[in-house]
PDB file of N, CA and C in Angstrom:
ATOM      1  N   UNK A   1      11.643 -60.969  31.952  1.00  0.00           N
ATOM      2  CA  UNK A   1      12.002 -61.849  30.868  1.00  0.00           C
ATOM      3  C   UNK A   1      12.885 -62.939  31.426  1.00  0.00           C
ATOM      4  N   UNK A   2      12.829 -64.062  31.236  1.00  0.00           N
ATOM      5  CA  UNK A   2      13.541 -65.544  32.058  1.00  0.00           C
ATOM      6  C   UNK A   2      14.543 -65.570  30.592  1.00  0.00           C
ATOM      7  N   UNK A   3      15.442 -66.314  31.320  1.00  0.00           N
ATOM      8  CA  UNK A   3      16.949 -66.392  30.732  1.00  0.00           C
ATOM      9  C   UNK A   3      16.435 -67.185  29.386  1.00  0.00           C
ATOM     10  N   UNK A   4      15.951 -67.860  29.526  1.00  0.00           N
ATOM     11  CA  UNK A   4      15.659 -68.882  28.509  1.00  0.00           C
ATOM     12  C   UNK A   4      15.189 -68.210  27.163  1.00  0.00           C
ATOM     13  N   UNK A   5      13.990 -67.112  27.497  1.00  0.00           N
ATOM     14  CA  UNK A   5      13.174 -66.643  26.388  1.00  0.00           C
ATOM     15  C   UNK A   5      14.638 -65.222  26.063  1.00  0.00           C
ATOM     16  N   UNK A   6      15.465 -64.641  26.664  1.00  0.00           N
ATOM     17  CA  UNK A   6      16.741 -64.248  26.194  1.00  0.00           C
ATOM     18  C   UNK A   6      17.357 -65.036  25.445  1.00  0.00           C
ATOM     19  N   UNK A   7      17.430 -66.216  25.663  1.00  0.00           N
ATOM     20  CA  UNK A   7      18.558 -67.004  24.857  1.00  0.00           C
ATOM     21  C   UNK A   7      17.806 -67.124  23.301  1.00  0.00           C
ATOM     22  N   UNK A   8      16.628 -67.361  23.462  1.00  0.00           N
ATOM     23  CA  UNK A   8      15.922 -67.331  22.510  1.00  0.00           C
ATOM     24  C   UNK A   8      16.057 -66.974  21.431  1.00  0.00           C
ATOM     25  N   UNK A   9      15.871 -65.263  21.670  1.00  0.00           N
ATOM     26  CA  UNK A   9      15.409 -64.448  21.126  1.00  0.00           C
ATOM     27  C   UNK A   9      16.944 -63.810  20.875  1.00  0.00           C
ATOM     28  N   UNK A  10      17.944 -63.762  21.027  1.00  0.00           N
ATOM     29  CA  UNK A  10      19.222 -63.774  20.836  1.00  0.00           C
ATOM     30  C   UNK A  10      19.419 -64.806  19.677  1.00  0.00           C
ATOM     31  N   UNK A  11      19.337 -66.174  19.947  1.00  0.00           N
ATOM     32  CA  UNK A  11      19.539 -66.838  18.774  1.00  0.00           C
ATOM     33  C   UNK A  11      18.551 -66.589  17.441  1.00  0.00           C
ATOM     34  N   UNK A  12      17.541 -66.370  18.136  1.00  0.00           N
ATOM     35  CA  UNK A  12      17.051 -65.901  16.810  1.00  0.00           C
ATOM     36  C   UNK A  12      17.314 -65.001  15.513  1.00  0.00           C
ATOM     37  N   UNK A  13      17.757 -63.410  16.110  1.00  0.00           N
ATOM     38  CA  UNK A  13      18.770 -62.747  16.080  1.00  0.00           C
ATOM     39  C   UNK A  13      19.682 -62.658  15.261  1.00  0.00           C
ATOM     40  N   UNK A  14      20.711 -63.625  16.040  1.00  0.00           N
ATOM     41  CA  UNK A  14      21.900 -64.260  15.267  1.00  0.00           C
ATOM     42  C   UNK A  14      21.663 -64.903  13.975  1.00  0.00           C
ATOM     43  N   UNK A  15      20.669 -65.923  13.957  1.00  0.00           N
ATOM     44  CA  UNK A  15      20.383 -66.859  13.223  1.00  0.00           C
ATOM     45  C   UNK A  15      19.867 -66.074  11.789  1.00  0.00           C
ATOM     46  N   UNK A  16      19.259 -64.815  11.861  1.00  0.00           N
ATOM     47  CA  UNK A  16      18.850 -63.674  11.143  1.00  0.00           C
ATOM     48  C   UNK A  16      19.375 -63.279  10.868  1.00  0.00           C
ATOM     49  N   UNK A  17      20.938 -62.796  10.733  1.00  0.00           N
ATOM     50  CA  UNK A  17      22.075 -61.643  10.717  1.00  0.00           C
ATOM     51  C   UNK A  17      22.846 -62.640  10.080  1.00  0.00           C
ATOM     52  N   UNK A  18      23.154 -64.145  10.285  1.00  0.00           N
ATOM     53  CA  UNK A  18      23.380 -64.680   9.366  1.00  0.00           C
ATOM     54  C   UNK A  18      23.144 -64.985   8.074  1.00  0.00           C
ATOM     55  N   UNK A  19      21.738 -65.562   7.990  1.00  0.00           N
ATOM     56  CA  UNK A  19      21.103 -65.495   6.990  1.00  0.00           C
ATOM     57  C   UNK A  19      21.143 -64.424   5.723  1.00  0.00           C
ATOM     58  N   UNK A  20      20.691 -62.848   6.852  1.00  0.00           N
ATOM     59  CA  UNK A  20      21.226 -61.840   5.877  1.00  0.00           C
ATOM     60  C   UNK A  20      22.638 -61.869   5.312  1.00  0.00           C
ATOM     61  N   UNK A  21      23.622 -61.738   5.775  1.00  0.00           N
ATOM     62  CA  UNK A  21      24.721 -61.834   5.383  1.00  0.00           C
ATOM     63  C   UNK A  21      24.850 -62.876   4.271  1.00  0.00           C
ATOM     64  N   UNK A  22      24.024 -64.330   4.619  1.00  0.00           N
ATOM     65  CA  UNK A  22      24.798 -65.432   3.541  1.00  0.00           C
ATOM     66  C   UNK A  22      23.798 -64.807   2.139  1.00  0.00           C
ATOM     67  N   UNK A  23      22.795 -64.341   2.294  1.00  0.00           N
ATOM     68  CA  UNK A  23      22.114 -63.966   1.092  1.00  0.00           C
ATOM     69  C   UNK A  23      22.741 -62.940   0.525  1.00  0.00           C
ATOM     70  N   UNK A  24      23.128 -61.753   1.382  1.00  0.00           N
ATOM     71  CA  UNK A  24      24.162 -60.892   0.673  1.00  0.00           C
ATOM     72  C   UNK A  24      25.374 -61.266  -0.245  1.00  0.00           C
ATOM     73  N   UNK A  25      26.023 -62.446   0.619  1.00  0.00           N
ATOM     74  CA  UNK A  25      27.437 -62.887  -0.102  1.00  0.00           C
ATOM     75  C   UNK A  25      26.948 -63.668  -1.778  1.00  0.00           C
ATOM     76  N   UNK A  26      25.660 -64.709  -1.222  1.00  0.00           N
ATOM     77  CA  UNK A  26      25.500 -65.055  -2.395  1.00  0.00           C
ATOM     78  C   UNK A  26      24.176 -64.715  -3.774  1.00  0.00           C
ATOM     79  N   UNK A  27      24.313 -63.308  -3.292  1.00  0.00           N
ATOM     80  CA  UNK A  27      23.215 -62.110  -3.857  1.00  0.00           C
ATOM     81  C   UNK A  27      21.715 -62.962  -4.051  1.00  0.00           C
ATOM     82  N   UNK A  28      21.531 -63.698  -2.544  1.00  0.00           N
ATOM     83  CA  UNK A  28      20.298 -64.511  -2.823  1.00  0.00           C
ATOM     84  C   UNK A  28      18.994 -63.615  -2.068  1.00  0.00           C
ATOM     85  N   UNK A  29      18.403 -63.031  -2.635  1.00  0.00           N
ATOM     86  CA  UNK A  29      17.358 -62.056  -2.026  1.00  0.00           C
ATOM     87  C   UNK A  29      16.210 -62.117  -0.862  1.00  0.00           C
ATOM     88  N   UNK A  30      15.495 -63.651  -1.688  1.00  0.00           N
ATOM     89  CA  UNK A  30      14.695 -64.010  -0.800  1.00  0.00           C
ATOM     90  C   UNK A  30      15.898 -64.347   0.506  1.00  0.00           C
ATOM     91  N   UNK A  31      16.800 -64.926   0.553  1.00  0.00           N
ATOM     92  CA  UNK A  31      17.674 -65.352   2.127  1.00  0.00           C
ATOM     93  C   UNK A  31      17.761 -64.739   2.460  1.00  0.00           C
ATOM     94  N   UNK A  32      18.116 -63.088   1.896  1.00  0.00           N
ATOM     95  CA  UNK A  32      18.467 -61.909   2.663  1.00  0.00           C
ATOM     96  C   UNK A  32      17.565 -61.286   3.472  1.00  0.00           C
ATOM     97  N   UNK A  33      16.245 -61.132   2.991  1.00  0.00           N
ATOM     98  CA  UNK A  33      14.749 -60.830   3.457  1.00  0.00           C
ATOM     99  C   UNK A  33      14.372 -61.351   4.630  1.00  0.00           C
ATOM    100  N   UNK A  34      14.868 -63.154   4.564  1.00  0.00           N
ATOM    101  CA  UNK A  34      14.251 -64.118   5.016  1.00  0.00           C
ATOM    102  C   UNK A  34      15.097 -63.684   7.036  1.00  0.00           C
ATOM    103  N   UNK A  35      15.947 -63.299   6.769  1.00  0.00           N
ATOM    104  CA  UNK A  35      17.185 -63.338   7.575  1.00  0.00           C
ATOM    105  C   UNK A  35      16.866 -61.819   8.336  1.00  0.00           C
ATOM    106  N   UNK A  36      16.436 -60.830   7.051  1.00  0.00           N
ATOM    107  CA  UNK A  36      16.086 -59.561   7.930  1.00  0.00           C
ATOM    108  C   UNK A  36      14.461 -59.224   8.929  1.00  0.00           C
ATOM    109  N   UNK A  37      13.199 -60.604   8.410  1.00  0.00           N
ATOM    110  CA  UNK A  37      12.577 -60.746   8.893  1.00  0.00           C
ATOM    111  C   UNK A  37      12.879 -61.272  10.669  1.00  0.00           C
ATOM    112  N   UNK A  38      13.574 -62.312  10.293  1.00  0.00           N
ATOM    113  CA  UNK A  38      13.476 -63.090  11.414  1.00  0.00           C
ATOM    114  C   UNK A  38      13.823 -61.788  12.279  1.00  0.00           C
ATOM    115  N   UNK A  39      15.243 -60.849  12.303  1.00  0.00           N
ATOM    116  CA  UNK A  39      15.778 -60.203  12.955  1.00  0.00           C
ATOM    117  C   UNK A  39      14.801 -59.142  13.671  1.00  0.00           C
ATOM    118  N   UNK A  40      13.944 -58.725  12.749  1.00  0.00           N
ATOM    119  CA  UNK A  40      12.648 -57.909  12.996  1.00  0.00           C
ATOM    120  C   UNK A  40      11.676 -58.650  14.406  1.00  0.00           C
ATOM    121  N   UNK A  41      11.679 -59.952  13.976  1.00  0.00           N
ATOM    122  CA  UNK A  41      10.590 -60.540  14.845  1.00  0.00           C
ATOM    123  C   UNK A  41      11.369 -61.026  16.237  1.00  0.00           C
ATOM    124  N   UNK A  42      12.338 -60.686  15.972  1.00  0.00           N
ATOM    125  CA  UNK A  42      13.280 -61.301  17.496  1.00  0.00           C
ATOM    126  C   UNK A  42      13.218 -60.000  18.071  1.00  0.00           C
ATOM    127  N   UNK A  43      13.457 -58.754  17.658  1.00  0.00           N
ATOM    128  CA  UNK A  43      13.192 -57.238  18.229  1.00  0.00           C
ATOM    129  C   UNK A  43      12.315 -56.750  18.571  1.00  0.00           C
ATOM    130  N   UNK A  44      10.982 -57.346  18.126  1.00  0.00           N
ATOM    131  CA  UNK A  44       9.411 -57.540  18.665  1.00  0.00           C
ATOM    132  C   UNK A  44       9.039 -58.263  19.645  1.00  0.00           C
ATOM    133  N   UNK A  45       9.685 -59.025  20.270  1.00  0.00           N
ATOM    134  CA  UNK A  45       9.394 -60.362  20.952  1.00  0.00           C
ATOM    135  C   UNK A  45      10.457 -59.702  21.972  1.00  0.00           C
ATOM    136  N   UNK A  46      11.531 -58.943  22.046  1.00  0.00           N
ATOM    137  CA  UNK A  46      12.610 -58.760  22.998  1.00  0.00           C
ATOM    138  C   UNK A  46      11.620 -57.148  23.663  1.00  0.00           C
ATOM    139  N   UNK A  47      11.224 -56.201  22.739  1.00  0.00           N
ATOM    140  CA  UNK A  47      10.306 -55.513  23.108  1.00  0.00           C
ATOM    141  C   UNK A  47       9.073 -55.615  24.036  1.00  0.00           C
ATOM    142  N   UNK A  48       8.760 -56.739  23.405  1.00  0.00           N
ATOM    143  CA  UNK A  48       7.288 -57.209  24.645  1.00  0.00           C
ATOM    144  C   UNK A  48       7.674 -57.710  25.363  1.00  0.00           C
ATOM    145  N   UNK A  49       8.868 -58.467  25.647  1.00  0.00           N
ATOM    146  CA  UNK A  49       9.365 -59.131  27.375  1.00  0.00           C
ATOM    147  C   UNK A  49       9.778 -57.531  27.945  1.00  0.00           C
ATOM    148  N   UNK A  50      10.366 -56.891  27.205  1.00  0.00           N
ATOM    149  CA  UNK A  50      10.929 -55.916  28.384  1.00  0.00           C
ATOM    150  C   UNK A  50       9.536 -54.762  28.432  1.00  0.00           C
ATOM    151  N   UNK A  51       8.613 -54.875  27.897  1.00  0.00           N
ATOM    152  CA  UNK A  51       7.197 -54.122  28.605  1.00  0.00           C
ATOM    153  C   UNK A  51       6.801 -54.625  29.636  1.00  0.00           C
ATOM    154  N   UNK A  52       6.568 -56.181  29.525  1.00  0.00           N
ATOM    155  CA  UNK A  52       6.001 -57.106  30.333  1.00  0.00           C
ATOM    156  C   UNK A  52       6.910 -56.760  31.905  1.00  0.00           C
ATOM    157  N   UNK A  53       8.492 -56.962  31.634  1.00  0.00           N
ATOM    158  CA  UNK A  53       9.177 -56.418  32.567  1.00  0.00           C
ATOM    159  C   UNK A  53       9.118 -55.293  33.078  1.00  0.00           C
ATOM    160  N   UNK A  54       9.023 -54.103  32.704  1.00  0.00           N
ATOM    161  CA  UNK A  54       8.489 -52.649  33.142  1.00  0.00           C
ATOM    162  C   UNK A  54       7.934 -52.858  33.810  1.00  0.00           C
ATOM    163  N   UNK A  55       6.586 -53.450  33.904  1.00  0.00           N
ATOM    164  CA  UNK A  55       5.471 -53.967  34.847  1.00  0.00           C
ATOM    165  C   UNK A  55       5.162 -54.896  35.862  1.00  0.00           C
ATOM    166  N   UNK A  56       6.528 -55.331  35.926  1.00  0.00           N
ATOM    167  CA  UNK A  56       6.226 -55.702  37.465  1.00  0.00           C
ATOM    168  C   UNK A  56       6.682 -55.671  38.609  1.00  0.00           C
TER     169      UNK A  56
END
């Protein structure tokens, strides 16, 4: 996995955990969802670099 697609996928992450949180504070549902998706798809994407990594 190259530093870059880490930084990535870290901000992505972040950017998700925020989201959840601001939808929590302002009991906005879809933001909260929106925020726990992203977080999902940054943990999918950090998963397949480190398979890809296993392998070589």
């Amino acid at each position: 996995m190259g530093l870059d697609d880490k930084i990535k996928n870290a901000a992505e992450d972040l950017t998700g955990k925020a989201k959840e949180a601001w939808g929590k504070a302002t009991d906005n549902e879809r933001l909260e969802a929106e925020g726990q998706a992203e977080q999902s798809k940054a943990n999918v994407k950090k998963a397949g670099e480190n398979v890809k990594d296993a392998f070589k």
